[in-house]
Protein backbone atom coordinates (compact mmCIF):
# COMPACT_ATOMS: atom_id res chain seq x y z
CA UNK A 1 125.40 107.39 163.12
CA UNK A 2 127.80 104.47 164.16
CA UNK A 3 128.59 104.21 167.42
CA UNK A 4 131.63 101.98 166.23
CA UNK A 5 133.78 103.59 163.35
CA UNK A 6 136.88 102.68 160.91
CA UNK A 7 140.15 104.47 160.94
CA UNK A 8 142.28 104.56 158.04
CA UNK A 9 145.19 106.51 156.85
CA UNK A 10 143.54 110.69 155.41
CA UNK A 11 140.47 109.15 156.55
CA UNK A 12 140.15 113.11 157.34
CA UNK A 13 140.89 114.19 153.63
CA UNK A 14 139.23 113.84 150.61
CA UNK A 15 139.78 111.12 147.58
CA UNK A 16 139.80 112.72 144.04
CA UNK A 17 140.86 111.87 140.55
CA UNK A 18 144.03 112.41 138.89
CA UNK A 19 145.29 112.24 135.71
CA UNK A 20 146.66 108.93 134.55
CA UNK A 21 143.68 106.97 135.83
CA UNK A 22 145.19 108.23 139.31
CA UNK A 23 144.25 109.51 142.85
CA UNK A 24 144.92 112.42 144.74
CA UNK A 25 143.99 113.45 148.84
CA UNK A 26 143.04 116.97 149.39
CA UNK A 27 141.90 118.84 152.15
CA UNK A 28 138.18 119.12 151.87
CA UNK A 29 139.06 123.19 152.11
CA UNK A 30 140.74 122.66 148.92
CA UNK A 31 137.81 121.02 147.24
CA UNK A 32 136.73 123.06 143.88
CA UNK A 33 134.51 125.12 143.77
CA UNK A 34 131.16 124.86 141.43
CA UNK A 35 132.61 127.08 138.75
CA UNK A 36 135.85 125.03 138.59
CA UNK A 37 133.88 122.19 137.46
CA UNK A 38 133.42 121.49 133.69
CA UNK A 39 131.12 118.92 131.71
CA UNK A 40 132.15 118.79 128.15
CA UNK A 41 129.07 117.53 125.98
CA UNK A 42 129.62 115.21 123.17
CA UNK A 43 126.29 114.20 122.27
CA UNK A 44 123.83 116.61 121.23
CA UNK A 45 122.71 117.72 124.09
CA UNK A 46 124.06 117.36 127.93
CA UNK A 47 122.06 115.27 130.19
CA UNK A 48 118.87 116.46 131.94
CA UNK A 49 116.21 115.31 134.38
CA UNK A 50 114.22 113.92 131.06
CA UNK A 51 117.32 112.16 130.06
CA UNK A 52 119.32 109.05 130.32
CA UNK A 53 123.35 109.85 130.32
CA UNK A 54 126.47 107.73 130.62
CA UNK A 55 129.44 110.59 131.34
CA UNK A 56 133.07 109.67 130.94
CA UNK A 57 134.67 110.72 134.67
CA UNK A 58 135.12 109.84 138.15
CA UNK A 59 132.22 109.49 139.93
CA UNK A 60 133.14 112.26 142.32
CA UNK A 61 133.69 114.44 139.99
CA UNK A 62 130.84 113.64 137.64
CA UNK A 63 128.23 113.77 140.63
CA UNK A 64 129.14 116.87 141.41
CA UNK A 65 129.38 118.35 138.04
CA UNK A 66 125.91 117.20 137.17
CA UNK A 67 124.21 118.03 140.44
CA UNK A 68 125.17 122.22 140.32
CA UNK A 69 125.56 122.09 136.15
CA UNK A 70 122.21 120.00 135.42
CA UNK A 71 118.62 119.83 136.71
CA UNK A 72 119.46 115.87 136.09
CA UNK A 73 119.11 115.05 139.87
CA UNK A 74 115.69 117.14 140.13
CA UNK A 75 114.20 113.51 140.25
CA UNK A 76 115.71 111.86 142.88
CA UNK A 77 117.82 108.95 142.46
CA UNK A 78 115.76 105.83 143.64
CA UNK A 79 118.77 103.10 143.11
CA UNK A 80 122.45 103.40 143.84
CA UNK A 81 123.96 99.81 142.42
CA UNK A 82 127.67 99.99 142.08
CA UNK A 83 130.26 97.16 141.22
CA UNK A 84 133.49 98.67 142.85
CA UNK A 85 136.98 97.35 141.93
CA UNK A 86 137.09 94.21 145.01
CA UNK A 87 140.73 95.51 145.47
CA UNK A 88 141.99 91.93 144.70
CA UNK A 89 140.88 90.99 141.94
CA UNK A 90 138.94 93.78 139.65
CA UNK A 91 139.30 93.61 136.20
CA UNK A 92 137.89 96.88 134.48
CA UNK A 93 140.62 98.97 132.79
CA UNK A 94 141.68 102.09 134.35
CA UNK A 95 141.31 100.57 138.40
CA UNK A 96 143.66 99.19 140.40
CA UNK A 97 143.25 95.41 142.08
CA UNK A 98 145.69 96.64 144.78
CA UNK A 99 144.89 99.76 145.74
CA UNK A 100 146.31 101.27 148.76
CA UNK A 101 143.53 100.20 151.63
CA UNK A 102 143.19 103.64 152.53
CA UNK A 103 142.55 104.46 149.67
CA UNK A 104 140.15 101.96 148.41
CA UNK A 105 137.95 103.03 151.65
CA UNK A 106 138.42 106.99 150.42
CA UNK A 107 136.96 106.04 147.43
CA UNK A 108 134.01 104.34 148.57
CA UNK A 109 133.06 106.66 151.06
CA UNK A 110 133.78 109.82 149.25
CA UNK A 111 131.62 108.70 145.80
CA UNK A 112 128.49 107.37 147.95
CA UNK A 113 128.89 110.42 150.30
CA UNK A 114 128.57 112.58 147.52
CA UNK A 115 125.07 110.94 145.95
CA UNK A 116 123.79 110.88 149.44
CA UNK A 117 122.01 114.09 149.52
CA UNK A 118 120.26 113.13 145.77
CA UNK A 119 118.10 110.08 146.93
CA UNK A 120 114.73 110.02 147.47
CA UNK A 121 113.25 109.00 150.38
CA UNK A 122 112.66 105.64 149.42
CA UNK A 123 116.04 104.62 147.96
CA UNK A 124 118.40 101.98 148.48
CA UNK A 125 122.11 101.27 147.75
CA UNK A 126 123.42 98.10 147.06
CA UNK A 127 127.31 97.90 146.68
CA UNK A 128 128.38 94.81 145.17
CA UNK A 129 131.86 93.32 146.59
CA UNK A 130 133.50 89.89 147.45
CA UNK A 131 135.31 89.04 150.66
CA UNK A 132 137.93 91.28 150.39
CA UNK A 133 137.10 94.47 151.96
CA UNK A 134 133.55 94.07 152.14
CA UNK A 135 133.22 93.77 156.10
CA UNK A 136 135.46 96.69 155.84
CA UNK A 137 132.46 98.43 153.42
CA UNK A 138 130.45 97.45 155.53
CA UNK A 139 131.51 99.82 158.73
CA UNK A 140 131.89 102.84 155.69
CA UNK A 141 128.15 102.19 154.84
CA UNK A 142 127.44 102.66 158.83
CA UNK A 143 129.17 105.45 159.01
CA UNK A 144 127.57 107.44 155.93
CA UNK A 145 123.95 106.07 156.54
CA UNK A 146 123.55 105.16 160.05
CA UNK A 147 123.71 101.07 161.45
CA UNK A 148 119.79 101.32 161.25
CA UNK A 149 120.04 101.68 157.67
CA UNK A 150 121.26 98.37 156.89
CA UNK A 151 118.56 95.96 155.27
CA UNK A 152 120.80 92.52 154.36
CA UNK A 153 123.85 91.18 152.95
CA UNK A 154 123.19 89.30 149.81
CA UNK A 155 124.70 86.33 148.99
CA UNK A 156 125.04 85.89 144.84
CA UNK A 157 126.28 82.20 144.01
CA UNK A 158 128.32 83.78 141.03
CA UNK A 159 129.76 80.01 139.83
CA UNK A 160 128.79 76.76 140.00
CA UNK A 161 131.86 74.97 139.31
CA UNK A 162 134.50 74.34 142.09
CA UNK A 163 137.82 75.18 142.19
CA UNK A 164 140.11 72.82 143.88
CA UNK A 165 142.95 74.74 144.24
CA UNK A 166 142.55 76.50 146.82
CA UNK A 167 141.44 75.72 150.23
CA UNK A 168 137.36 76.51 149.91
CA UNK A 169 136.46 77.22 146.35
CA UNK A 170 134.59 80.81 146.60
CA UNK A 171 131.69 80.71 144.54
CA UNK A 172 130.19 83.75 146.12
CA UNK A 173 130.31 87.67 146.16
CA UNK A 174 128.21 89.72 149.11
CA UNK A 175 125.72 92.72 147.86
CA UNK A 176 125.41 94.91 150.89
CA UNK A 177 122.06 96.67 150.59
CA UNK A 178 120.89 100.31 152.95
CA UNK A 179 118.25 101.98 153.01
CA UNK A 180 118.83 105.82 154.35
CA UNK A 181 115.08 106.06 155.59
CA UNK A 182 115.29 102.73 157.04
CA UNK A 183 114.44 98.68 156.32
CA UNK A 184 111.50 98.80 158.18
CA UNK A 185 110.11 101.99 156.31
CA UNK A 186 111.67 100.88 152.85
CA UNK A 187 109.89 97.48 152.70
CA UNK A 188 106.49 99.53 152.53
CA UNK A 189 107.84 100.51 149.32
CA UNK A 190 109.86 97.81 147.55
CA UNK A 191 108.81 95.60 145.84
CA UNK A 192 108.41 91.82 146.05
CA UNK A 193 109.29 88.99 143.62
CA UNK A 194 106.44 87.54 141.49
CA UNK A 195 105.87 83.87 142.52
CA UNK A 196 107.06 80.79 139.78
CA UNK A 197 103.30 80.41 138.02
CA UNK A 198 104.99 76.67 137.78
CA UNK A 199 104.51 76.21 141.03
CA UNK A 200 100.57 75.90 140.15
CA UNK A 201 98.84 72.96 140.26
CA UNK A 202 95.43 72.51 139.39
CA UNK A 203 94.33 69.44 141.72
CA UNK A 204 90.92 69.42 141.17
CA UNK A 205 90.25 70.43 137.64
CA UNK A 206 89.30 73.89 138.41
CA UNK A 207 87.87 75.47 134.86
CA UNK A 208 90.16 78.70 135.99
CA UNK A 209 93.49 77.37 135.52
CA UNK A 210 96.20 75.89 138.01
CA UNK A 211 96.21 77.53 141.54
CA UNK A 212 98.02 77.35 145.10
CA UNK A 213 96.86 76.85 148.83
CA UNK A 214 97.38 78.60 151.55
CA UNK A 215 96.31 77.88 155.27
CA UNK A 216 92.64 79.10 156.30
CA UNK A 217 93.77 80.31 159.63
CA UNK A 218 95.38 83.48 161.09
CA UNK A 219 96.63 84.38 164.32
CA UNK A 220 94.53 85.31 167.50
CA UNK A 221 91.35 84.79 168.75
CA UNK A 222 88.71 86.68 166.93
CA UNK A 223 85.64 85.74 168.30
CA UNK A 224 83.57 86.08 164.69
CA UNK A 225 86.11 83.81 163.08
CA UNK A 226 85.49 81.59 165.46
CA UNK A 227 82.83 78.24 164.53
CA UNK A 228 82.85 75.15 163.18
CA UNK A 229 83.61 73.57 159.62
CA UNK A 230 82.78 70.11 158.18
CA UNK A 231 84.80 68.90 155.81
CA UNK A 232 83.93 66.32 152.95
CA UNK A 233 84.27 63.33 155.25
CA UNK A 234 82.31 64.63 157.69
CA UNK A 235 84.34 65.79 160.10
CA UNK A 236 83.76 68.72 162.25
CA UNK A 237 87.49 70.68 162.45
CA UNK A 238 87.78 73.83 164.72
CA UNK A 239 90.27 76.24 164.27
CA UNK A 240 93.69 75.35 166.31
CA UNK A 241 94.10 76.66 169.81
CA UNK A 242 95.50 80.70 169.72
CA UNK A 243 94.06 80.93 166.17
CA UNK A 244 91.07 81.87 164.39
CA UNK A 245 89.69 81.24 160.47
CA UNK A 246 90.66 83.24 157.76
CA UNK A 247 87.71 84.84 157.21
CA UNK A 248 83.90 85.44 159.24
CA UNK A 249 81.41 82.33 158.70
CA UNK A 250 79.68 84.12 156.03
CA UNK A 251 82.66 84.79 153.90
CA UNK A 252 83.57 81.34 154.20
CA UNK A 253 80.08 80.13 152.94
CA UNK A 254 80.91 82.62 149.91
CA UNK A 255 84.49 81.27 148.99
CA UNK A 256 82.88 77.28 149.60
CA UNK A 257 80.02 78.32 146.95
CA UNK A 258 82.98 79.61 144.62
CA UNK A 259 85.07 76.97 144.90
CA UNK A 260 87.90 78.60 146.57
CA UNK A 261 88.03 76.34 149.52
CA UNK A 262 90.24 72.78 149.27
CA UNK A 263 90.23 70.05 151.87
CA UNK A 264 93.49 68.21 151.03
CA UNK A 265 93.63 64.15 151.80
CA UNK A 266 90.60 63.57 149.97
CA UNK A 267 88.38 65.95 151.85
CA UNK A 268 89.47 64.65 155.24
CA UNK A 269 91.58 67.34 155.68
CA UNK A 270 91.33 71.18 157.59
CA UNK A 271 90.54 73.87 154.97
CA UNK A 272 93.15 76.02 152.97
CA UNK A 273 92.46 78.62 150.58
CA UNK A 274 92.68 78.58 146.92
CA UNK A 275 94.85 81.46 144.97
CA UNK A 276 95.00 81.89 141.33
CA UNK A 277 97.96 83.53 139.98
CA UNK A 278 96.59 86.91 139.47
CA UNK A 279 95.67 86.81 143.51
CA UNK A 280 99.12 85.62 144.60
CA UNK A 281 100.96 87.81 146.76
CA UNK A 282 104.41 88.00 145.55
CA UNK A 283 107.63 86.50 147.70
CA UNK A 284 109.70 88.58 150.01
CA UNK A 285 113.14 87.57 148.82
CA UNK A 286 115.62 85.76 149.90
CA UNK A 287 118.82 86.63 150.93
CA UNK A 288 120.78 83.66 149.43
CA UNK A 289 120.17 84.21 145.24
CA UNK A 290 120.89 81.40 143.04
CA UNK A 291 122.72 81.01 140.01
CA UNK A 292 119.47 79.21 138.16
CA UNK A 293 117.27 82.23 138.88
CA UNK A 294 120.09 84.80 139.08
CA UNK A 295 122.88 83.70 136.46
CA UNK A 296 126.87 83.69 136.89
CA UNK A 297 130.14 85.50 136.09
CA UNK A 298 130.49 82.62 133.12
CA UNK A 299 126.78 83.39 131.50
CA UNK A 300 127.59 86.85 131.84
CA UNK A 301 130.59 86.51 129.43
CA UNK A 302 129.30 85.05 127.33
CA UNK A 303 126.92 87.46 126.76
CA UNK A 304 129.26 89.98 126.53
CA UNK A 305 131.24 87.78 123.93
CA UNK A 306 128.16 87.90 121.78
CA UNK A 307 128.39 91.18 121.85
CA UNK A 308 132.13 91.85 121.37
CA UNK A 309 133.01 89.22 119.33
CA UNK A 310 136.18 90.79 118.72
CA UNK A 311 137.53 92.35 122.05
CA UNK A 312 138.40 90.43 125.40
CA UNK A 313 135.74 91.00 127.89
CA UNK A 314 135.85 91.15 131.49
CA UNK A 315 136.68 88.63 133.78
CA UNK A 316 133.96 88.80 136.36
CA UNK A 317 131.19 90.75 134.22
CA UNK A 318 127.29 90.47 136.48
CA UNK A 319 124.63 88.98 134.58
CA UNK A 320 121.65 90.92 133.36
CA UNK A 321 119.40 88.35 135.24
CA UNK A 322 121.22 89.80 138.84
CA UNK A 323 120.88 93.48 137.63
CA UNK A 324 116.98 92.70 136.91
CA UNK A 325 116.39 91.32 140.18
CA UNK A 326 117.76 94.17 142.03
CA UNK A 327 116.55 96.89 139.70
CA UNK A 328 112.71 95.29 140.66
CA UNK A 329 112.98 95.18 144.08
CA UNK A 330 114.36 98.81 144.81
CA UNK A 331 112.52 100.39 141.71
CA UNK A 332 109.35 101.15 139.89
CA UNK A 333 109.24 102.38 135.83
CA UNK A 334 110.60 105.54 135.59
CA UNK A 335 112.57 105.78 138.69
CA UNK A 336 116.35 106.83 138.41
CA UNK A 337 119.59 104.19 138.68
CA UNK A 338 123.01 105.47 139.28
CA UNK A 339 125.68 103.28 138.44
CA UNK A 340 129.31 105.11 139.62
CA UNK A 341 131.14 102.32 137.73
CA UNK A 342 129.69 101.27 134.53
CA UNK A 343 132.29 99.06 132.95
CA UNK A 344 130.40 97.29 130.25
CA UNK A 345 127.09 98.86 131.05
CA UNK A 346 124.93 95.97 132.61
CA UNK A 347 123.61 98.08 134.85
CA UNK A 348 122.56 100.84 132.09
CA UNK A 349 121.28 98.39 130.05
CA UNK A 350 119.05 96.16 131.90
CA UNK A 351 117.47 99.60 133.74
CA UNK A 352 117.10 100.91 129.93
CA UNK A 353 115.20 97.67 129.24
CA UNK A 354 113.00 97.82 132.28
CA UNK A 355 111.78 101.07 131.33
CA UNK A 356 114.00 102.85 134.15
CA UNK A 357 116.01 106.25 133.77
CA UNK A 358 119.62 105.88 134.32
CA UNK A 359 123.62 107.50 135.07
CA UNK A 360 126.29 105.25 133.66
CA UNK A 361 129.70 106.96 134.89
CA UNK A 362 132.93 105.26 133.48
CA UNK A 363 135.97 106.53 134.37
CA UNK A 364 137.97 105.01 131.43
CA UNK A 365 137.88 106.37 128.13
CA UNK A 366 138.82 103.06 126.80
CA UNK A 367 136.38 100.65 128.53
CA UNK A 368 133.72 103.26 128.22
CA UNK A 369 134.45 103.53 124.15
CA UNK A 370 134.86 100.04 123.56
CA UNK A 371 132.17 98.58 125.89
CA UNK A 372 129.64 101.01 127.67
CA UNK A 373 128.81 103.03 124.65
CA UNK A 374 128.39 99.85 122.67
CA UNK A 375 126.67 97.75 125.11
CA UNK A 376 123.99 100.90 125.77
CA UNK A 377 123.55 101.75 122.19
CA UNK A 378 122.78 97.77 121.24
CA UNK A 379 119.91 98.25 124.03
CA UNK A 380 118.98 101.41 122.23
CA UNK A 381 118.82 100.20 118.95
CA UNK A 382 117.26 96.33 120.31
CA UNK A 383 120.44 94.22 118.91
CA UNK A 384 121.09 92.81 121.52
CA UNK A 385 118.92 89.84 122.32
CA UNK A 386 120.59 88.12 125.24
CA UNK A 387 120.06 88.79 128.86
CA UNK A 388 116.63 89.64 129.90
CA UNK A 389 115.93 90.94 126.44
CA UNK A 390 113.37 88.48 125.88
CA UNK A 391 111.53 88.02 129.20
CA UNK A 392 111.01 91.74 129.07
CA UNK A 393 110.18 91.44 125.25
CA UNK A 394 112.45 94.30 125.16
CA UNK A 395 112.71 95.52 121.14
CA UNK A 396 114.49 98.71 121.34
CA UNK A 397 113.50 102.34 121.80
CA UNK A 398 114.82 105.38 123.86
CA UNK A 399 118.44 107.68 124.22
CA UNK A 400 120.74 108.87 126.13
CA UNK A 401 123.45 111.59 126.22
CA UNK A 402 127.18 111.19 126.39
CA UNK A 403 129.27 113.73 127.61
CA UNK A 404 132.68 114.13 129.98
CA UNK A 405 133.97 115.38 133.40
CA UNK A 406 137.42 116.57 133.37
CA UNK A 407 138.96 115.43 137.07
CA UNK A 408 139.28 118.34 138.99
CA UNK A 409 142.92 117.38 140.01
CA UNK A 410 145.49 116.26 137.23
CA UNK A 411 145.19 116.24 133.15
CA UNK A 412 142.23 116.29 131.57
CA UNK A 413 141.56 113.60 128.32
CA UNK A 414 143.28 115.51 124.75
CA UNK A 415 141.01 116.36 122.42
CA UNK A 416 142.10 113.97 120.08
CA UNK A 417 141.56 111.17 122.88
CA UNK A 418 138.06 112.37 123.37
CA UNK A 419 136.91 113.26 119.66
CA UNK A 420 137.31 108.59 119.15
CA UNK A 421 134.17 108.38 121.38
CA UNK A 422 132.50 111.45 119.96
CA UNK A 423 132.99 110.25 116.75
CA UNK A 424 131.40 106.86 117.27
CA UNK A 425 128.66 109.02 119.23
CA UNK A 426 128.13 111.40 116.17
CA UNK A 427 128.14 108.20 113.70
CA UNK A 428 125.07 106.98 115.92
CA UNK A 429 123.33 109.97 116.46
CA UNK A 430 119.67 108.96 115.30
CA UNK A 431 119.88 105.72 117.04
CA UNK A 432 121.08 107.77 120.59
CA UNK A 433 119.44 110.22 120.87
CA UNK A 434 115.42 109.36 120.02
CA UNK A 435 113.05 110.63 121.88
């Protein structure tokens, strides 16, 4: 663990949901027990390890609930991404932009904490924050996973247009990423970012398409992949001093005869290697992500305004483009994402459309009745064609279950409250819940 840690103010007690869209401490002895805890299901069936499920709660509560209620968690969780309020700005009914600091960091810890013991060995948490109280995260995330869990900070460019106002115009948030077993073991298993097939040239006509280059050298002195090449022009090149070739003599004689060997500047210069696109080894990514490959806050509304034509959307929504990248790199098709706040269900939606199982866990009833539900049934149903819709040539397909986690502290939702959702969930039953 840490060898450096953050105090804070109950940092010894426990964070839990109240009623009123509140917060509570209590002394982890008082924490309920697994009988106390209730899931009430309001689609046909409640979630399971086959299923996809956004649940109405706190995602304390609703963690717990499903890991001793449901076999849901029997395949480990792969992905933990989570947009927490930034506790200065946050815009998603029900939280707080100025919570009490202590508080803020209870909540953090207390939610991740509790989906700790459900990931797999390979999984990876990315918490998504601006400046804030993210260096603040940042010693939580040491704390619960150890320092030599950390992988990178991710810079998003979330705007492009500056704001002179204020003294620098902030047109970044931070994604801290961990891996419990490790960076060093989880880049064995993540995955890497296919390279722009517009970067391909084809420079001498090749009959196989466009291609790149790479160098025909690699490091050391290998005594086989040591001897001489002439080039086009007749020059004999050797490889540089403290390398070797790419390959033994005899391979190279193979790739010439193929015509994957280039001699750029006319022929005069050393060899490189030709790569078609289906050879290319994809890009380990970078840790800056731009707003041309990634989107903004401003694309991602107005996506959402296509879809809610009629309600006013968030003010910092993610685009489906950042959710897509992330979702790649940390998972493969039918791995489990856990989103702990769903808000309007990016997160839900773009693992839906990526062929990924999926927790969405809103703890308003409003936001997750007028946007989450929605947003996750357009997926379902393929009406929604923004986003990554059509570079996955998603067209619809798949359910999920709804159901609801009363807090364990405080009033639970009436059933007149909860019976608007289940409504709207009973209205759409074929269309959420198809095998």
């Amino acid at each position: 663990m840490s060898e450096i840690s953050l105090n804070w103010k109950n940092k010894d007690l426990t964070l839990r949901a109240s009623g009123d869209c509140k917060y509570v401490w209590v002394d982890p002895s008082d924490n309920p027990d697994v009988e106390s805890l209730q899931i009430t299901k309001i689609s046909s069936d409640l979630p399971n390890r086959h299923s996809n499920a956004l649940v109405v709660g706190d995602g304390l509560d609703v963690t717990e609930v499903i890991a001793s209620k449901t076999d849901f968690f029997d395949d480990k969780v792969r992905l933990v991404y989570i947009d927490p309020p930034y506790n200065a700005n946050a815009d998603v009914a029900c939280y707080s932009d100025s919570m009490e600091r202590s508080m803020w960091l209870g909540m953090l810890r207390d939610r991740i904490s509790a989906l700790k013991p459900h990931l797999s060995s390979d999984a990876s948490v990315w918490v998504h924050l601006d400046d804030s109280e993210v260096h603040r995260a940042k010693l939580v995330l040491d704390e619960i996973f150890g320092e030599s869990s950390f992988v990178s900070s991710v810079i998003w460019q979330k705007r492009t247009t500056r704001e002179s106002r204020t003294a620098f115009s902030n047109n970044h948030d931070t994604i801290l990423v961990y891996a419990p077993a490790g960076a060093k073991s989880w880049k064995k298993s993540r995955n890497l970012l296919a390279k722009d097939a517009s970067e391909l040239t084809n420079r001498d006509n090749d009959p196989r398409g466009p291609w790149a280059d790479a160098p025909f050298t690699a490091p050391g002195v290998r005594p086989a992949q040591q001897y001489p090449i002439k080039n086009p022009a007749g020059k004999i090149i050797t490889p540089p001093r403290g390398r070797s070739w790419y390959a033994t003599e005899p391979t190279f004689k193979k790739l010439l005869i193929e015509n994957r060997i280039w001699f750029p500047k006319g022929g005069e210069g050393s060899p490189r290697l030709k790569l078609f696109a289906e050879q290319l080894r994809g890009l380990v990514p970078f840790t800056i992500w731009e707003s041309a490959e990634t989107g903004t806050t401003e694309s991602a509304k107005r996506h959402l305004l296509s879809l809610f034509r009629q309600s006013l959307v968030f003010d910092t929504p993610k685009p489906e483009e950042l959710l897509e990248r992330v979702i790649h790199i940390a998972t493969n098709k039918g791995d489990l994402v856990v989103d702990l706040f769903a808000g309007s269900g990016t997160t839900g939606a773009v693992a839906h459309k990526m062929e990924r199982r999926w927790l969405m866990v809103e703890r308003s009833l409003t936001t997750a009745e007028t946007f989450t539900f929605p947003r996750l049934k357009a997926a379902i149903r393929g009406e929604d064609s923004g986003g990554v819709t059509k570079a996955l040539d998603w067209r619809g397909g798949g359910s999920f279950e709804v159901a609801y986690v009363a807090p364990t502290h405080g009033a639970r939702f009436s059933d007149r409250e909860l019976s608007r959702i289940e409504r709207s969930v009973q209205q759409n039953r074929p269309n959420t819940k198809v095998a």
